[in-house]
Each structure stands twice: as structure tokens, then as C-alpha cells.
Protein backbone atom coordinates (compact mmCIF):
# COMPACT_ATOMS: atom_id res chain seq x y z
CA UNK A 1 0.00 0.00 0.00
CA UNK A 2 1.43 3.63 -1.30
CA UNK A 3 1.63 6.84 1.10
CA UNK A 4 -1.04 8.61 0.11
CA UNK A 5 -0.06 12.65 -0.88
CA UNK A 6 -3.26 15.25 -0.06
CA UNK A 7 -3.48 17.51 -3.11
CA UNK A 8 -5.53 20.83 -3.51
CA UNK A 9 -5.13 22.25 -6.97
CA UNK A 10 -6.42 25.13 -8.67
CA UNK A 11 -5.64 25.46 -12.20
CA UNK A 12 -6.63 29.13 -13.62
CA UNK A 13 -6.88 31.32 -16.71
CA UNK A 14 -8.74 33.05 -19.70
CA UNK A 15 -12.16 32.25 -19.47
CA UNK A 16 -12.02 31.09 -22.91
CA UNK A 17 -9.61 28.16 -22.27
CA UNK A 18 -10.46 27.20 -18.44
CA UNK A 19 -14.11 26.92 -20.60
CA UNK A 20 -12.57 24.15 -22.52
CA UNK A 21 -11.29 22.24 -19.89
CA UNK A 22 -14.40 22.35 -17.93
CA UNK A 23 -16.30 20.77 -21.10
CA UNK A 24 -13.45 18.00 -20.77
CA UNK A 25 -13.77 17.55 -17.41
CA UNK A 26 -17.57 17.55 -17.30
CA UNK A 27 -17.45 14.93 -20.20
CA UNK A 28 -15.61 12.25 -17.77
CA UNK A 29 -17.42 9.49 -16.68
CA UNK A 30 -16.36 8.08 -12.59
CA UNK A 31 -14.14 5.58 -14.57
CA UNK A 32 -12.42 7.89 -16.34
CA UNK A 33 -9.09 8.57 -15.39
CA UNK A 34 -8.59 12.67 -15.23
CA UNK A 35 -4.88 13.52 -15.49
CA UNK A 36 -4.89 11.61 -19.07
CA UNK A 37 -7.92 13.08 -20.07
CA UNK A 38 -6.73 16.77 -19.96
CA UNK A 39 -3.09 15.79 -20.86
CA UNK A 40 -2.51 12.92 -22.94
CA UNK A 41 0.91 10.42 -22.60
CA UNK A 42 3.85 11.16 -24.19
CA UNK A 43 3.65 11.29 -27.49
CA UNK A 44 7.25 9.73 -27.73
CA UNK A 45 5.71 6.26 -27.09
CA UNK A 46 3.14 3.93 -28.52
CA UNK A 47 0.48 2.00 -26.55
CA UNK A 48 2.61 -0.83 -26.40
CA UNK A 49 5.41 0.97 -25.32
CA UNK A 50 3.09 2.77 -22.60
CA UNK A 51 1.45 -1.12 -21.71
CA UNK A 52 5.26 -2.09 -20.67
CA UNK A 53 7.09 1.19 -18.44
CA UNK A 54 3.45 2.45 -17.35
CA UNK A 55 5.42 3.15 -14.13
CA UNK A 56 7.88 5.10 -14.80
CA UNK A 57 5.88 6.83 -17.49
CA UNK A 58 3.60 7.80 -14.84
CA UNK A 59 5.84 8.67 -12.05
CA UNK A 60 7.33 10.99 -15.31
CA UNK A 61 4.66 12.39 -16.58
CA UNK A 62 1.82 12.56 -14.09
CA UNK A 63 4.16 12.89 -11.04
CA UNK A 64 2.48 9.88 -9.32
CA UNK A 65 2.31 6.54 -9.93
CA UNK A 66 -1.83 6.33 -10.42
CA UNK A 67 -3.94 8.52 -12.66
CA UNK A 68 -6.81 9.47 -10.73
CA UNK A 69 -10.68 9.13 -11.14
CA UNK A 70 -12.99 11.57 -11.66
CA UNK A 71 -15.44 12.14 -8.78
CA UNK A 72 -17.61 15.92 -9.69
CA UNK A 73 -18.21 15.89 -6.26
CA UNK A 74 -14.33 16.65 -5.40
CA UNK A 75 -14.50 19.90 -8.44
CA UNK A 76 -15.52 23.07 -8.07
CA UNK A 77 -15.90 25.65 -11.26
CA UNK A 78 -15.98 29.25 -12.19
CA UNK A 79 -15.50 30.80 -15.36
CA UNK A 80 -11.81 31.38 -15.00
CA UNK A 81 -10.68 28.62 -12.17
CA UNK A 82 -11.26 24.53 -11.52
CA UNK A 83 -10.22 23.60 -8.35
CA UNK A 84 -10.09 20.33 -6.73
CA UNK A 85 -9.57 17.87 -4.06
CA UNK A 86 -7.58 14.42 -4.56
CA UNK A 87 -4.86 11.42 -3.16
CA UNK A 88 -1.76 10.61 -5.45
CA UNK A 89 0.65 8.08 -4.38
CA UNK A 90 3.52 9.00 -2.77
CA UNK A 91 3.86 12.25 -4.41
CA UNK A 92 1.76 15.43 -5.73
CA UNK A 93 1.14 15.44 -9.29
CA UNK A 94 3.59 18.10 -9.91
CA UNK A 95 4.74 17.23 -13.24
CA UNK A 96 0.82 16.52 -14.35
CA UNK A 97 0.41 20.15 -13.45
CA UNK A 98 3.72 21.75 -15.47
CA UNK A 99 2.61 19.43 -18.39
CA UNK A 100 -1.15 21.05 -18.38
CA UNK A 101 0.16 24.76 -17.53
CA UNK A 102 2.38 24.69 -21.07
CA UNK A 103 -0.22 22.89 -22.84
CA UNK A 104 -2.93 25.17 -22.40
CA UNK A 105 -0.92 28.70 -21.08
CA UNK A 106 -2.87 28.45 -17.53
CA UNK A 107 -1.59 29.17 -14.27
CA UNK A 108 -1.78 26.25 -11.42
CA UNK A 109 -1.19 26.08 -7.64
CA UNK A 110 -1.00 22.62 -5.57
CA UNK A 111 -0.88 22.56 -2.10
CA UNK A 112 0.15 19.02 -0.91
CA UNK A 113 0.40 16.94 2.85
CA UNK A 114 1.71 13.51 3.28
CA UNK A 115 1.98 12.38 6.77
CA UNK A 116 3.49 8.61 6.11
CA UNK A 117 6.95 10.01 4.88
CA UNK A 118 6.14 13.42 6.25
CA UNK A 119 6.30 16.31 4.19
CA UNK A 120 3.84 19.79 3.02
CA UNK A 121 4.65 21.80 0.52
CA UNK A 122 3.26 24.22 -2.22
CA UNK A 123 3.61 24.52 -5.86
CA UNK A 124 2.75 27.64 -8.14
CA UNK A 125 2.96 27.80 -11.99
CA UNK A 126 2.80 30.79 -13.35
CA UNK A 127 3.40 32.83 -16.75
CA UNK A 128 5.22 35.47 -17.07
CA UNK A 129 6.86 37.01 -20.14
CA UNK A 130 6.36 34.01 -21.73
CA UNK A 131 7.65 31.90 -20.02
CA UNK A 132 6.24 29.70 -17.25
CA UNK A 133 8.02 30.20 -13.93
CA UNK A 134 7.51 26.92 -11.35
CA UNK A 135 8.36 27.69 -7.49
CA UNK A 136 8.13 25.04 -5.10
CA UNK A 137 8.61 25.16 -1.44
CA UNK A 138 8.34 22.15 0.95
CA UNK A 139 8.60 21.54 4.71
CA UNK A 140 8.34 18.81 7.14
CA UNK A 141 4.77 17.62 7.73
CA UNK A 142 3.70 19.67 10.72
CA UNK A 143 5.89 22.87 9.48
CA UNK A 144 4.25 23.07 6.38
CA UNK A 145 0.96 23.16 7.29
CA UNK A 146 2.19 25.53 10.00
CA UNK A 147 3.07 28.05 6.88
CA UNK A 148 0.67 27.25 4.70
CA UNK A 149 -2.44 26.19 5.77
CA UNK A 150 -3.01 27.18 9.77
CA UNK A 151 -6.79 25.49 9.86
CA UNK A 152 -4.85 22.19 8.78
CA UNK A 153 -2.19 22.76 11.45
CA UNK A 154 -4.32 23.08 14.49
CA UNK A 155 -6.78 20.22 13.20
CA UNK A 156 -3.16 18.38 13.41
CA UNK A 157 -2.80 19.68 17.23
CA UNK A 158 -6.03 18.72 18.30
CA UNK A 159 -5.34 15.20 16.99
CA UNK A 160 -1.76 15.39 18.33
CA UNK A 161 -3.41 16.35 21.88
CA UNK A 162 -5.40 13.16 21.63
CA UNK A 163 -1.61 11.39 21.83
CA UNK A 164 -0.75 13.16 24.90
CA UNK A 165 -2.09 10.79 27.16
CA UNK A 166 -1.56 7.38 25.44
CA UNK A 167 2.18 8.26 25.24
CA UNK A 168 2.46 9.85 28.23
CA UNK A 169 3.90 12.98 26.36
CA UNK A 170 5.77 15.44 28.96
CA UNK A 171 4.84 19.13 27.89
CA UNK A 172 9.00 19.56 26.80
CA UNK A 173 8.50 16.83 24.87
CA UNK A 174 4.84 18.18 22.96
CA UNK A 175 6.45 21.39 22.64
CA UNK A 176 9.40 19.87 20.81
CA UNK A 177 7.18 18.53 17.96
CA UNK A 178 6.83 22.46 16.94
CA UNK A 179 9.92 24.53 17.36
CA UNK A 180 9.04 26.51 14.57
CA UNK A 181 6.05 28.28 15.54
CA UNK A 182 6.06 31.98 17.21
CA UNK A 183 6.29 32.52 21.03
CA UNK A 184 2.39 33.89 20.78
CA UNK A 185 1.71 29.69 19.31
CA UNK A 186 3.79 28.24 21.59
CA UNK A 187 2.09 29.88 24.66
CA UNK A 188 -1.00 28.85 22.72
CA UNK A 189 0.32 24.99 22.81
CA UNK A 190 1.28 25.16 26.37
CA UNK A 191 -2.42 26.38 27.34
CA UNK A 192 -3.58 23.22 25.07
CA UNK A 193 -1.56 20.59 26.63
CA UNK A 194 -2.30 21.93 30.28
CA UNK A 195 -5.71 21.57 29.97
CA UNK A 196 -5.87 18.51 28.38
CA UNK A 197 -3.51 17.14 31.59
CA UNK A 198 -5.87 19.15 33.76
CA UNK A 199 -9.33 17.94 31.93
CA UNK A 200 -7.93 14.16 32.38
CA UNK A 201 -7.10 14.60 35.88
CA UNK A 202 -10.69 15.58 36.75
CA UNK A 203 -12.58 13.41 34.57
CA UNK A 204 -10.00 10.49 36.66
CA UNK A 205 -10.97 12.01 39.82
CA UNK A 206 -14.78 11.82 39.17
């Protein structure tokens, strides 16, 4: 079984050609497999060829070893953004995303989690003067998230919190998980732990 990567990916433009991938995307059937529907394989091999290194043509060209599925439920649309929700393995679909930006001169973004190796990062593709400038930043698991997406981070904490207990966690050793937030978080993390030592004490004492 494959690490699974959390992927939120926008993928914006002219109206005229995020129209066209809309009426691709809206086309798909829940069998249909999305990142080959928009881009294609390389055109460099044949079916056959594709049937035999479908691995590493993947892991190349998609960024992940599995195309995904289309679910509408996971897409939202506008008349100049898609955006959408989905699990690669092992990695985000970076590459699927450079491949699509060039094809059809859109911008993208990906923001990605994987807790299994641990890692959250951020991708943005965007144009200028003609050319299409890709900047990616990654962190460790918890750090990213801390950056990038705060909602995700203290959803993390909370779960963390639930840890506390089981592993008998001293508060040096909580606080150690997240030496990279600001004093104002850190005071905000001591609070949390005390009263979840403090709420287990009295619920023990009842």
C-alpha cells in the first residue's frame, strides 16, 4: 500500500480556455481517469510501449504513480478557475500540473500533505513574459501546514493532543514537535496541553 499525498489544486486562466477544460472535465465518466484526459501520454511512445514502463511513465509524466478518477463531487468551477480535491501516491502530481500549464498557457497552484513520509509543501505555476516560472517550497509535515495552511495545522494539534495521554507525552517533549512556531503559538500549545492534563485529571478524579 502507497503513502497517500493530499493535493488541492487550482488550475486558472482566460475564461475562454479554463471553458474548454471544464467541457473535458464535465465529459468524464467516474471511470475515467482525469490527469490523461486533460493531458494525454507522451507522445514519444506507442500504446505498447506505454502497456510495458506504465510506471515510470507515470511517475514521469503525471508525477504519481496512479492517474486518478474523476469524482464531480471533489470539483468546483468558475469561469476562470477549476479547483479540486484528490490522493496521489507517494507524491503530488507536480509534473501533471507543469505538463497542463504549457499545454494550455494556464496558471496552477498545488498545495500538498503527506503524513506517512512526512512532508507539506506548495507549488505555483505561473506565466510570465512568456515563459512559465515553477516555485516550489516544501517543509516537514507539521511545518508546512504551520506556513501554509493554519486550519490544517491546528486540526493536526487537536489530533496530536489526543496522543498526549496514550504516550504519556511530557509538555517539553509536545512542545518539541513544533519549534518553529512563534512565542504567541507556543504559549498557545502550552495552554492546550495543560488543559488537556488538567481535563484528564478531573474526569480520573470523578
Amino acid at each position: 500500500m502507497p503513502n497517500w499525498c493530499n493535493n488541492n489544486i487550482r488550475i486558472y486562466g482566460d475564461e475562454g480556455t479554463i471553458r474548454t477544460l471544464t467541457a473535458v472535465l464535465k465529459g468524464l465518466k467516474s471511470e475515467d481517469k482525469v490527469f490523461e484526459s486533460l493531458i494525454g501520454l507522451p507522445t514519444y511512445q506507442t500504446a505498447a510501449q506505454y502497456d510495458e514502463n506504465w510506471y515510470d511513465t507515470n511517475v514521469n509524466w503525471f508525477g504519481t504513480k496512479w492517474d486518478i478518477s474523476y469524482d464531480e463531487h471533489t470539483f468546483e468551477y468558475t469561469k476562470d478557475e477549476i479547483s479540486f480535491s484528490c490522493e496521489t501516491a507517494w507524491s503530488p502530481p507536480i509534473p501533471f500540473m507543469e505538463n497542463l500549464c504549457k499545454m494550455y498557457q494556464v496558471n496552477g497552484y498545488i498545495y500538498y500533505s503527506e503524513g506517512g513520509i512526512g512532508f507539506t509543501g506548495e507549488t505555483t505555476f505561473k506565466w510570465q513574459d512568456g515563459e512559465l516560472d515553477v516555485y516550489d517550497q516544501e517543509f516537514g509535515f507539521l511545518e508546512g501546514m504551520y506556513f501554509l495552511s493554519k486550519e490544517e495545522f491546528w486540526f493536526e494539534v487537536d489530533y496530536s493532543l489526543d496522543c498526549v495521554l496514550d504516550e504519556d507525552q511530557s509538555l517539553e517533549d509536545f512542545l518539541n514537535q513544533y519549534m518553529f512556531v512563534s512565542q504567541e503559538d507556543k504559549k498557545e500549545l502550552t495552554r492546550l496541553y495543560n488543559e488537556t492534563i488538567k481535563n484528564n485529571v478531573e474526569s480520573e478524579s470523578e
